[in-house]
N, C-alpha and C. Protein backbone atom coordinates (compact mmCIF):
# COMPACT_ATOMS: atom_id res chain seq x y z
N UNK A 1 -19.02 -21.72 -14.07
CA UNK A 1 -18.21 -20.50 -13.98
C UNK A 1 -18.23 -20.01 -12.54
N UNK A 2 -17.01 -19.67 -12.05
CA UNK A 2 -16.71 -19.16 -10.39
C UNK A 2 -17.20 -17.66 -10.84
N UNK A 3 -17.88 -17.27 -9.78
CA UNK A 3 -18.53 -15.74 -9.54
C UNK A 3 -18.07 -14.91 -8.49
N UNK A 4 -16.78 -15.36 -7.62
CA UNK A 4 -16.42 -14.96 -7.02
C UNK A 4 -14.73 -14.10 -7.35
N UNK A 5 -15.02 -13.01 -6.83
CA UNK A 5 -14.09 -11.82 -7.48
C UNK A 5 -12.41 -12.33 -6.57
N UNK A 6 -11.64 -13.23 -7.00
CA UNK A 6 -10.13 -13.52 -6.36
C UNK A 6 -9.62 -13.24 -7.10
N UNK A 7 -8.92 -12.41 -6.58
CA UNK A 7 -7.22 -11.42 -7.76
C UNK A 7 -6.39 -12.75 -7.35
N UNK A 8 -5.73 -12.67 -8.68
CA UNK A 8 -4.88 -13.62 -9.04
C UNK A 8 -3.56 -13.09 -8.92
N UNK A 9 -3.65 -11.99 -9.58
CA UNK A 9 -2.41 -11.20 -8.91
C UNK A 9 -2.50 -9.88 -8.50
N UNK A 10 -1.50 -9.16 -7.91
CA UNK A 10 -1.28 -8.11 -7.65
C UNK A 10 -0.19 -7.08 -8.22
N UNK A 11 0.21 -6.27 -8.12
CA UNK A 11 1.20 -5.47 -7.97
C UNK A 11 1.32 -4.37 -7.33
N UNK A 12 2.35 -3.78 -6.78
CA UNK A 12 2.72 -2.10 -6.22
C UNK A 12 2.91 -1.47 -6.72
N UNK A 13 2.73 0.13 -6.52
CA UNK A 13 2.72 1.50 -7.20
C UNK A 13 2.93 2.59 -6.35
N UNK A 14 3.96 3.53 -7.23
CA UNK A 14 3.71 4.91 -6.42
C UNK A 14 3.92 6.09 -7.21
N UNK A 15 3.75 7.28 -6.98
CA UNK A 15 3.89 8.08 -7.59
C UNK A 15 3.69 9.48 -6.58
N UNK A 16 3.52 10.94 -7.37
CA UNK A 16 3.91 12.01 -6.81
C UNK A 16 3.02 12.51 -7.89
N UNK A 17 2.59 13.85 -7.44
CA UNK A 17 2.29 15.03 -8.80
C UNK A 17 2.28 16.21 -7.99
N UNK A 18 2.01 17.46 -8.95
CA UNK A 18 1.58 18.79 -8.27
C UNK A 18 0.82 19.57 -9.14
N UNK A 19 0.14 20.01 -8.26
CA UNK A 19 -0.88 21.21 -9.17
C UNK A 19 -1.29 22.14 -8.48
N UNK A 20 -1.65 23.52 -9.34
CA UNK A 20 -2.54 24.56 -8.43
C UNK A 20 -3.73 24.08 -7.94
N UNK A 21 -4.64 22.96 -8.63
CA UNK A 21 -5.73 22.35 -8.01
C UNK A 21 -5.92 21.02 -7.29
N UNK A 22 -6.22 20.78 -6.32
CA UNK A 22 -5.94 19.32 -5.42
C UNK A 22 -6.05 18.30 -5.95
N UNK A 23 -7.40 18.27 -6.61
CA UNK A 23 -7.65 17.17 -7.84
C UNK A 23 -6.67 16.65 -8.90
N UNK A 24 -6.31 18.15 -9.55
CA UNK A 24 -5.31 17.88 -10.09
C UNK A 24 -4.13 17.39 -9.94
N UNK A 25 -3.57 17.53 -8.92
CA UNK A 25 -2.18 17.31 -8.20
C UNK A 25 -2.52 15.26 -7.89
N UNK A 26 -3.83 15.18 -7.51
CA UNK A 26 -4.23 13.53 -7.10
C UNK A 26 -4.32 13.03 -8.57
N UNK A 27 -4.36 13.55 -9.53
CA UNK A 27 -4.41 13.15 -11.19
C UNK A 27 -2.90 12.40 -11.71
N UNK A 28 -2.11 13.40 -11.67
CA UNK A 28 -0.81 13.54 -11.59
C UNK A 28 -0.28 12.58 -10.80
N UNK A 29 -0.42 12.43 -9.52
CA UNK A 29 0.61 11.03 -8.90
C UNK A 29 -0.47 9.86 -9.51
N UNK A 30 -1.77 10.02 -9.72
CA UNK A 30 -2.11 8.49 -10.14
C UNK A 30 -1.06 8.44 -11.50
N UNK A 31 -1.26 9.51 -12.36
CA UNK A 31 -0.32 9.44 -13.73
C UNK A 31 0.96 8.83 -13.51
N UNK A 32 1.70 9.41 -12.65
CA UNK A 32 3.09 8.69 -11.77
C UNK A 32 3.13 7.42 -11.77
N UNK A 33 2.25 7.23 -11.22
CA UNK A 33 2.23 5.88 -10.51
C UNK A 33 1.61 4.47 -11.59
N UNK A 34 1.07 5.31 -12.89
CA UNK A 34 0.55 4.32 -13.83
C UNK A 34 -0.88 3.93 -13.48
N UNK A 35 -1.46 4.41 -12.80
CA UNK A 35 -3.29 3.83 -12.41
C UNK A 35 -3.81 5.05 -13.07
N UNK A 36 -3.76 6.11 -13.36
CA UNK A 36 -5.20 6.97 -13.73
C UNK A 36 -5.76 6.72 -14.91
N UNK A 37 -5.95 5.83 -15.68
CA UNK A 37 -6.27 5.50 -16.85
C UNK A 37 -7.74 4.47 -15.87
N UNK A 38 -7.73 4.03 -15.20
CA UNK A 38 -8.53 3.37 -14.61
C UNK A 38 -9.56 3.57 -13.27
N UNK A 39 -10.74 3.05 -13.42
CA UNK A 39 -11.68 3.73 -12.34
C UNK A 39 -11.29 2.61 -11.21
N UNK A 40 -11.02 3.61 -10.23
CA UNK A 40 -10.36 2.54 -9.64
C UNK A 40 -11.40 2.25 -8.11
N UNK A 41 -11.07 1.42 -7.61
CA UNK A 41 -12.30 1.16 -6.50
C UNK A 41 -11.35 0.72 -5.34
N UNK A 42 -11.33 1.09 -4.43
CA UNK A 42 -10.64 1.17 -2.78
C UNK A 42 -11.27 0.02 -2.39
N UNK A 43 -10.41 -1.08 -1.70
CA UNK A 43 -10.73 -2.27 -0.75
C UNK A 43 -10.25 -2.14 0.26
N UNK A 44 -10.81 -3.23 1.21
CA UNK A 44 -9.85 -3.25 2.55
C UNK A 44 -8.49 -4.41 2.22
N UNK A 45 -8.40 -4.97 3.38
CA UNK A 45 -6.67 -5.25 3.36
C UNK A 45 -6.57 -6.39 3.18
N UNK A 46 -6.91 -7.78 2.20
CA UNK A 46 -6.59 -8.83 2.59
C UNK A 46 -5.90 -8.73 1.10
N UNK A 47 -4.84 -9.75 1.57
CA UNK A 47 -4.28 -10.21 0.25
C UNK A 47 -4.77 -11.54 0.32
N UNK A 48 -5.66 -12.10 -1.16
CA UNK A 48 -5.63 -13.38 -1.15
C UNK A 48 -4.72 -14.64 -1.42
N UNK A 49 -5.20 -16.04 -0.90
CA UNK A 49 -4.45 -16.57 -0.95
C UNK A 49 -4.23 -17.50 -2.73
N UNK A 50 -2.66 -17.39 -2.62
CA UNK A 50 -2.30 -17.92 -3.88
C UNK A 50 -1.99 -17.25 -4.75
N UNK A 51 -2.26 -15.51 -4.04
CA UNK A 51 -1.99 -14.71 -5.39
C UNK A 51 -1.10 -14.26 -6.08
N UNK A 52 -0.51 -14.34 -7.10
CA UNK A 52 0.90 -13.79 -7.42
C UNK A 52 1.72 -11.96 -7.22
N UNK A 53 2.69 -12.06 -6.92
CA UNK A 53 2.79 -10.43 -6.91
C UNK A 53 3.81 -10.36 -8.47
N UNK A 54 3.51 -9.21 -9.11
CA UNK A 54 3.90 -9.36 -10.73
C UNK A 54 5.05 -7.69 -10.63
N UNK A 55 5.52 -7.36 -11.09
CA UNK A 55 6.16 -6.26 -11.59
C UNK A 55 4.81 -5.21 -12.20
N UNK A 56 4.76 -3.91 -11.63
CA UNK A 56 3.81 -2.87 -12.29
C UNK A 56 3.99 -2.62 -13.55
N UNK A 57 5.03 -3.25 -14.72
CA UNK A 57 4.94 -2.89 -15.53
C UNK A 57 4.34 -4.43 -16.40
N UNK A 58 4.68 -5.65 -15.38
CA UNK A 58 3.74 -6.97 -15.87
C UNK A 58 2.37 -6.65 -15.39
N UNK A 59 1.95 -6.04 -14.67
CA UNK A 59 0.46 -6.27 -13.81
C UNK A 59 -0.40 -5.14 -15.42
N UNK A 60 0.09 -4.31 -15.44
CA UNK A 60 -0.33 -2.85 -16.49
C UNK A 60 -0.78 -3.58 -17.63
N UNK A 61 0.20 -4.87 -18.38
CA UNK A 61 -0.29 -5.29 -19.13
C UNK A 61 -1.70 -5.86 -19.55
N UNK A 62 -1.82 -6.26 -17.83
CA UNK A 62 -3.17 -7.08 -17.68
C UNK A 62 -4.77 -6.11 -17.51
N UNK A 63 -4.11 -4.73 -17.61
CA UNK A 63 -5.53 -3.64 -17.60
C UNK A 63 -5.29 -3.06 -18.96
N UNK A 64 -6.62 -2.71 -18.64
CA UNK A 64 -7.13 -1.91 -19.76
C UNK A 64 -8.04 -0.21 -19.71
N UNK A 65 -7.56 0.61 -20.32
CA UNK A 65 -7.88 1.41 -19.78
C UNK A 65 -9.56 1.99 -19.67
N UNK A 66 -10.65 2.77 -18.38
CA UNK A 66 -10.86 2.36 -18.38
C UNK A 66 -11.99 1.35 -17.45
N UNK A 67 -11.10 0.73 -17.18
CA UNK A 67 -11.63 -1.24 -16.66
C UNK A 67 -11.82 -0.44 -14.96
N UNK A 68 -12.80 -1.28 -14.42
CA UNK A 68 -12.60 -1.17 -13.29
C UNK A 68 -11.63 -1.59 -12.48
N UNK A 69 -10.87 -1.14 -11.07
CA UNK A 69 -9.82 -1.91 -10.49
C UNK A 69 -9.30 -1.74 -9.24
N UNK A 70 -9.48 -2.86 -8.44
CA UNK A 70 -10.08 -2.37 -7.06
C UNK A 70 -8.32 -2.70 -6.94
N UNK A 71 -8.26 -1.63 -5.64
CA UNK A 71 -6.93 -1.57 -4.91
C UNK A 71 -7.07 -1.05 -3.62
N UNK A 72 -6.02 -1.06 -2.70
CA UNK A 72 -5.85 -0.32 -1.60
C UNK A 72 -4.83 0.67 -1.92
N UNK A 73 -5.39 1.85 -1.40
CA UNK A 73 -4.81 3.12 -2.12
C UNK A 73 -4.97 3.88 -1.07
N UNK A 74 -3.63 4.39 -1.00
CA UNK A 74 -3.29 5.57 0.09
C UNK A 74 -2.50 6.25 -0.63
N UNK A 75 -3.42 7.83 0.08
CA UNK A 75 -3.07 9.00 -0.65
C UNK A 75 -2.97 10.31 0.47
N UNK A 76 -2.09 11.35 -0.14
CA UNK A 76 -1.87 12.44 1.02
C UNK A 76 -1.43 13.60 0.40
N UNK A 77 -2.31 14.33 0.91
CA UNK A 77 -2.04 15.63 -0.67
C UNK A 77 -1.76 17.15 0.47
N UNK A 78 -0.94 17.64 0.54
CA UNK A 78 -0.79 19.08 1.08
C UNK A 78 -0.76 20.20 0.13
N UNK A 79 -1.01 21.21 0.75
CA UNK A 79 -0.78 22.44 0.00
C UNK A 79 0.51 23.50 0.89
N UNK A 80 0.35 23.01 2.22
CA UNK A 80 1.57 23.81 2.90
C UNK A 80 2.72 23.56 2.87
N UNK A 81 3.81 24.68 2.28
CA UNK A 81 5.11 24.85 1.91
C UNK A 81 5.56 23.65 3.27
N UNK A 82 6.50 22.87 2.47
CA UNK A 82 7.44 21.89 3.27
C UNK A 82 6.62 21.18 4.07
N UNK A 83 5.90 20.76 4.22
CA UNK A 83 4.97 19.61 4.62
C UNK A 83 5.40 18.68 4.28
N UNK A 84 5.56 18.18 5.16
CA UNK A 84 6.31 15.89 4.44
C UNK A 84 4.72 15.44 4.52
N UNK A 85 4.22 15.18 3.51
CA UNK A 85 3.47 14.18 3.20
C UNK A 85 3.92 12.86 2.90
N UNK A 86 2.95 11.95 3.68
CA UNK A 86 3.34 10.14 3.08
C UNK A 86 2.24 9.32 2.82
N UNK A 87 2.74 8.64 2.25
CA UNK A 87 1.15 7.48 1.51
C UNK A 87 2.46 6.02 1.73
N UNK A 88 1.45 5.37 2.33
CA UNK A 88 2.30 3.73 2.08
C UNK A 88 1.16 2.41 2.32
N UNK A 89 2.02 1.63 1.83
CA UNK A 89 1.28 0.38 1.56
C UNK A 89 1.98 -0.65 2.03
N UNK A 90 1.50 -1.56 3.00
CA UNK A 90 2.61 -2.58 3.88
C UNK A 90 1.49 -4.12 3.49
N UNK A 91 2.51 -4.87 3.01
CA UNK A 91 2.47 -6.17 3.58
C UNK A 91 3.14 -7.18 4.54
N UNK A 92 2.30 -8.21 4.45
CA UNK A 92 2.48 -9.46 5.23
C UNK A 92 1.85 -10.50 4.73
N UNK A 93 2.59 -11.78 4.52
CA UNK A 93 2.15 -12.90 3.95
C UNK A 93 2.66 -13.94 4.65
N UNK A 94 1.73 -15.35 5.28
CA UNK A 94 1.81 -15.93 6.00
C UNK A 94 3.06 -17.09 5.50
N UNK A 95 3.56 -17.81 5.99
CA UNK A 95 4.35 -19.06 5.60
C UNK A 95 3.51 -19.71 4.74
N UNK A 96 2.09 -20.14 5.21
CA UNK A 96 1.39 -21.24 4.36
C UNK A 96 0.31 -20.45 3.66
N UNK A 97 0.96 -20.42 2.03
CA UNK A 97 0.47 -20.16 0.88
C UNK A 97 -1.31 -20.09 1.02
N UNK A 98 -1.75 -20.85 1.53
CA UNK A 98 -3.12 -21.27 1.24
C UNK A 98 -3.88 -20.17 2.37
N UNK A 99 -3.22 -19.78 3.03
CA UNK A 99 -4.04 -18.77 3.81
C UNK A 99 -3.80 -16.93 3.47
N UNK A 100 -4.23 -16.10 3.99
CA UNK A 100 -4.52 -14.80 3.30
C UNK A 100 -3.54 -14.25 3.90
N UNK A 101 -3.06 -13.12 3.49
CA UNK A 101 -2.20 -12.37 4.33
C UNK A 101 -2.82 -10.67 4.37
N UNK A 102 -2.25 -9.94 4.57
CA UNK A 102 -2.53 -8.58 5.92
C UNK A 102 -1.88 -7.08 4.47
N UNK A 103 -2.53 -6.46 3.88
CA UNK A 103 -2.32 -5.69 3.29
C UNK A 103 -2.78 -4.39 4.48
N UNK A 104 -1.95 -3.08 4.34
CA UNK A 104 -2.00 -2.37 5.22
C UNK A 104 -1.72 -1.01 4.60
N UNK A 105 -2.66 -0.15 4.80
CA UNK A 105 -2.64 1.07 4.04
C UNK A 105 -2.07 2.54 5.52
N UNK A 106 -1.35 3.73 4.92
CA UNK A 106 -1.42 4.75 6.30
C UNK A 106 -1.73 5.79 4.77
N UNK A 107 -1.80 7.12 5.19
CA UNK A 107 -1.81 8.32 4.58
C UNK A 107 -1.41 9.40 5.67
N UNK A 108 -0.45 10.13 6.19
CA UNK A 108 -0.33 10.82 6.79
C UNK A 108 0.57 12.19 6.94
N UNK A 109 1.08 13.14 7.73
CA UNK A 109 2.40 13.76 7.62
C UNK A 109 3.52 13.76 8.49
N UNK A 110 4.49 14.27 8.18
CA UNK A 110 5.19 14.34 9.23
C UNK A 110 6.27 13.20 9.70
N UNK A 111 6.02 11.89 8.08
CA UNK A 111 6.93 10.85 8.73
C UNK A 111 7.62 10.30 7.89
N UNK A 112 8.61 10.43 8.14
CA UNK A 112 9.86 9.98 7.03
C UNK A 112 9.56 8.35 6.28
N UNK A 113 10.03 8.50 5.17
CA UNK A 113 9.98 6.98 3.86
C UNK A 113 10.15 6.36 5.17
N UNK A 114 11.28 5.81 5.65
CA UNK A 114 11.59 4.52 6.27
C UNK A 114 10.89 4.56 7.58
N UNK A 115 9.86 5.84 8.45
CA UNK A 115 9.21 5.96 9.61
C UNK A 115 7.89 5.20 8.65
N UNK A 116 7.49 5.83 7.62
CA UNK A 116 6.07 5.42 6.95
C UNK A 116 6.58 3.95 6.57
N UNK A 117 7.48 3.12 6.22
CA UNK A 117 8.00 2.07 6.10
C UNK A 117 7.19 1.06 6.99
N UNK A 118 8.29 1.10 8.20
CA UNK A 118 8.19 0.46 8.91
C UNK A 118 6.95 0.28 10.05
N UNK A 119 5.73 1.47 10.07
CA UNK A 119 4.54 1.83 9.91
C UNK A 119 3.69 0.74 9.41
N UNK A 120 3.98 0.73 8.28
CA UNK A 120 2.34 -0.13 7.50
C UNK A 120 3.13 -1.29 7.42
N UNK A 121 4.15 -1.39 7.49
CA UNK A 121 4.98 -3.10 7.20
C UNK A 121 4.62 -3.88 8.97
N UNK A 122 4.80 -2.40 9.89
CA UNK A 122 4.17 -3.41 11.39
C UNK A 122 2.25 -3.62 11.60
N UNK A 123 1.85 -2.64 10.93
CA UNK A 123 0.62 -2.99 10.84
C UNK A 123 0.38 -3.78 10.08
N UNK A 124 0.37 -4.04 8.84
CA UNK A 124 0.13 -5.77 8.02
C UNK A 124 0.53 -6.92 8.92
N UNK A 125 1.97 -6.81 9.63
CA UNK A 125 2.46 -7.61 10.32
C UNK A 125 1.69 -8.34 11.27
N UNK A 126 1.42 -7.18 11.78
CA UNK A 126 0.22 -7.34 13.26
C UNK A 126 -0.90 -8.01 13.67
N UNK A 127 -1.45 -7.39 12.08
CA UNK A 127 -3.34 -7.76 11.68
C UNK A 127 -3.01 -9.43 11.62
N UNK A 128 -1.55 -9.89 10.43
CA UNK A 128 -1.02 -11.16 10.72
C UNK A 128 -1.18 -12.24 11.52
N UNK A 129 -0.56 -11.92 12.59
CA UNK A 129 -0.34 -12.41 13.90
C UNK A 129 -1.38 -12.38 14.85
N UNK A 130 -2.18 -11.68 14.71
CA UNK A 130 -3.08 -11.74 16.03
C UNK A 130 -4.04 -12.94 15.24
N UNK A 131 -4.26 -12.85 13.85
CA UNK A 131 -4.91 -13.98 13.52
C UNK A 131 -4.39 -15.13 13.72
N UNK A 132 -3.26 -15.17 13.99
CA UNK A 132 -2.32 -16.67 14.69
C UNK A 132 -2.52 -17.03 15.89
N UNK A 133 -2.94 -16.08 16.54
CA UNK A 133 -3.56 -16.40 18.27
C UNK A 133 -2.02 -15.66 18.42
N UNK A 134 -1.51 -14.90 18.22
CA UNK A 134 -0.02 -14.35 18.91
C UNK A 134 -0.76 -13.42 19.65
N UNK A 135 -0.29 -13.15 21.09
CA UNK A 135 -0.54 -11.71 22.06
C UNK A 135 0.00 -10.91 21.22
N UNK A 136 -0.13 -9.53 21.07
CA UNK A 136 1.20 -8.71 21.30
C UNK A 136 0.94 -7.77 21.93
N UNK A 137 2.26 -6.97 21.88
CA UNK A 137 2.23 -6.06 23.39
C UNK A 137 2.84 -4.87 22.48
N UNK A 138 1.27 -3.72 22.21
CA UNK A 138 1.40 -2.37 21.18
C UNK A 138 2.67 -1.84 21.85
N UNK A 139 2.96 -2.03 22.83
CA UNK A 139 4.30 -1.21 23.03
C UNK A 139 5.81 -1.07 22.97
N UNK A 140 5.88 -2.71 22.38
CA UNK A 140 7.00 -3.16 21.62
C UNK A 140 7.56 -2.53 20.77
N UNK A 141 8.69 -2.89 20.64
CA UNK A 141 9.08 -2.18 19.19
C UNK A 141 9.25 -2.84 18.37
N UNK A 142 8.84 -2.55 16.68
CA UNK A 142 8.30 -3.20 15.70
C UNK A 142 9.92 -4.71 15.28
N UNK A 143 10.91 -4.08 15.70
CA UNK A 143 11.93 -4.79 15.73
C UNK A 143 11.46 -6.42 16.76
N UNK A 144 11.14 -6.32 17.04
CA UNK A 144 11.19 -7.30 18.65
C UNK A 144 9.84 -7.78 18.16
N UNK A 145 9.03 -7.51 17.78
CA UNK A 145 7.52 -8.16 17.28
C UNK A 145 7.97 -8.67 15.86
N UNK A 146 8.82 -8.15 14.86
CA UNK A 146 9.25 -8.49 14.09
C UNK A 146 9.91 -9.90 14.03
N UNK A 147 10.70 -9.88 15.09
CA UNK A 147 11.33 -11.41 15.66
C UNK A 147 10.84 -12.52 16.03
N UNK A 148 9.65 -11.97 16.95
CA UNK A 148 8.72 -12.63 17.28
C UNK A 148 7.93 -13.54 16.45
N UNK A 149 7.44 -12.78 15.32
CA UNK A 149 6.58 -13.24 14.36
C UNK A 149 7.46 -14.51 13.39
N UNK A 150 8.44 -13.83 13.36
CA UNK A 150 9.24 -14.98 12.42
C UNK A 150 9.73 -16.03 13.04
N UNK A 151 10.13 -15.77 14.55
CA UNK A 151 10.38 -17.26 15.28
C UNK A 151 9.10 -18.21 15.47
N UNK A 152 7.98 -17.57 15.49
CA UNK A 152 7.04 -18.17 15.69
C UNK A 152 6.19 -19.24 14.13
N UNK A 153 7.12 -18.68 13.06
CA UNK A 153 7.14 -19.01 11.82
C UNK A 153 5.58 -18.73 11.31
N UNK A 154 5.52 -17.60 11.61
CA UNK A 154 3.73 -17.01 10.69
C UNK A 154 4.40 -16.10 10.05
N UNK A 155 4.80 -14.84 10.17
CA UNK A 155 5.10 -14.15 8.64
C UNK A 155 6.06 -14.35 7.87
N UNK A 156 6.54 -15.11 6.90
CA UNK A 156 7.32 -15.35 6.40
C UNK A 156 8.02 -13.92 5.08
N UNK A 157 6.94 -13.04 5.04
CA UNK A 157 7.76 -12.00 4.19
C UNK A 157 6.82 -10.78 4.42
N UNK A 158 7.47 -9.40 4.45
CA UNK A 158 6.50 -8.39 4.79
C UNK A 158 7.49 -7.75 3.37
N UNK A 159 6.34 -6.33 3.46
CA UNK A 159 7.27 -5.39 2.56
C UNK A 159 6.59 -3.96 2.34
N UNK A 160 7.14 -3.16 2.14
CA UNK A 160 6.68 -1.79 1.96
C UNK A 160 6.72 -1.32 0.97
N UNK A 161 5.62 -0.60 0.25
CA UNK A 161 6.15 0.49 -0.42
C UNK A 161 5.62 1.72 -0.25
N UNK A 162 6.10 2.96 -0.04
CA UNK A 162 5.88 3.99 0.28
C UNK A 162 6.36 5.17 -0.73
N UNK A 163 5.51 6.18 -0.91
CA UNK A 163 5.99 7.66 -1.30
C UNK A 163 6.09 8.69 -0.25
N UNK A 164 6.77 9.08 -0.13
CA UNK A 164 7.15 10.76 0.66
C UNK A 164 7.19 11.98 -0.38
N UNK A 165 6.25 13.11 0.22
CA UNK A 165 6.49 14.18 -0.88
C UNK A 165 6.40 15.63 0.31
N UNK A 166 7.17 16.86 -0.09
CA UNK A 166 7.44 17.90 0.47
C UNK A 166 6.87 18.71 0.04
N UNK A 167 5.98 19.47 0.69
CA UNK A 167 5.03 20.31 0.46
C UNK A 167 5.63 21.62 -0.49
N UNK A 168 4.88 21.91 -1.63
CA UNK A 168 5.41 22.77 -3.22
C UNK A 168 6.15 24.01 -2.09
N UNK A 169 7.05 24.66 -2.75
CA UNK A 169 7.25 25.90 -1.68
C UNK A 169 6.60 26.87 -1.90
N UNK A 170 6.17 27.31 -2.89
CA UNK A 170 4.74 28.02 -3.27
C UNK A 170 3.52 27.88 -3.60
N UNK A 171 3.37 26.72 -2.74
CA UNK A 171 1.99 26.58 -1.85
C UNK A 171 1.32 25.93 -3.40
N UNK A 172 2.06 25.86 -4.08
CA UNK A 172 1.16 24.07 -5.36
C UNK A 172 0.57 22.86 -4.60
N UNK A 173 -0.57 22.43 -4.82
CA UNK A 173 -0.84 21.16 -4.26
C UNK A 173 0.02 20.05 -4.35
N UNK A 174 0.48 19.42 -3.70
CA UNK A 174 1.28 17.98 -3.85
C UNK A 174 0.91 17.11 -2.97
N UNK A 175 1.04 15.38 -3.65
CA UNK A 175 0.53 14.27 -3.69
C UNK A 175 0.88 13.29 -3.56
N UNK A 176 0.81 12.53 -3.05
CA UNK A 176 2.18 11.12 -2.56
C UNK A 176 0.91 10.03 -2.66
N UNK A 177 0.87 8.95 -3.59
CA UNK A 177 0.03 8.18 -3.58
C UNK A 177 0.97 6.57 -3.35
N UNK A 178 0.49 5.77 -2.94
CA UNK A 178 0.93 4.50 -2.91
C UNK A 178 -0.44 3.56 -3.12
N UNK A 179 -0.11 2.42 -4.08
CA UNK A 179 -1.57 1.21 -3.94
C UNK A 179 -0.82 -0.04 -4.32
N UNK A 180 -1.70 -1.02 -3.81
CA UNK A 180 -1.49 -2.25 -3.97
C UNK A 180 -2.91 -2.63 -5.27
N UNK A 181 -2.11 -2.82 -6.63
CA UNK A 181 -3.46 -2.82 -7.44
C UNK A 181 -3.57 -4.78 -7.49
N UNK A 182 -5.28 -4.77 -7.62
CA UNK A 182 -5.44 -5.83 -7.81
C UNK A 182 -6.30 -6.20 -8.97
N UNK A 183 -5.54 -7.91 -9.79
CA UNK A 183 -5.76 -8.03 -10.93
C UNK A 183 -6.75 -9.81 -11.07
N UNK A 184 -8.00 -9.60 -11.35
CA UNK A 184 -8.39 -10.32 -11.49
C UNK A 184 -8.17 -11.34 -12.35
């Protein structure tokens, strides 16, 4: 018997909530998002190799509620009226299957879906590439490193998913969660 913990697959998630209590409001987007039924445990960023990515409503099947379930999970909760809160989750997966690819978490404010997008989709990207022996030059723009990477044929697919949420206007807690859950 292998004793070593490799998710076989994965899937993405997001969600939103609000509440008068912070906790509560982080209850609520896990509810959103389909994870609060589960104790869930925070990893760092590798996606392993070989692993499948499934639909959140195929991956759900495979938990139980519950079960332990480690993910990378970014979360961003305000209480101040009109606050852009964002939570996102970026990948990168190499051309050749057999090697790992670059899962990439932000939590922050102030930055639009497609700013938080393109955010954690250049950081997965990045972590990528430098493991390829690629230079890069932080001051590029993610467009032009983007090019780079693919002419050089190492990332063959990135992707984002992100929540954006606007702070309650009467000052309710709100919650923007994003995770990459992983399924043993």
């Amino acid at each position: 018997m292998d004793s070593h913990l490799v998710p076989r697959m994965m899937f993405f998630t997001k969600g939103t909530g609000k509440h008068r209590q912070n906790l509560q409001s982080f209850e609520e987007a896990l509810r959103d998002a389909g994870i609060a039924a589960f104790n869930l445990v925070r990893v760092s960023s590798i996606f392993p190799p070989q692993c499948k990515i499934v639909s959140r409503d195929k991956g759900l099947k495979f938990l139980t509620a519950g079960e332990i379930v480690f993910c990378v999970l970014a979360d961003s909760r305000t209480n101040e009226p009109n606050r852009l809160a964002c939570a996102g989750i970026g990948l990168a997966l190499p051309k050749d299957k057999t090697q790992h690819g670059y899962i990439s978490e932000h939590h922050g404010f102030g930055m639009t879906q497609k700013a938080c997008s393109d955010y954690v989709e250049d950081m997965a990207a990045s972590m990528l590439a430098t493991t390829q022996g690629i230079d890069l030059d932080p001051d590029t723009a993610y467009v032009e490193r983007k090019n780079i990477y693919r002419s050089e044929g190492l990332v063959v697919r990135t992707k984002a998913v992100v929540q954006t949420v606007e702070g309650d206007k009467n000052g309710l807690w709100t919650t923007a969660v994003a995770a990459a859950v992983l399924i043993m």
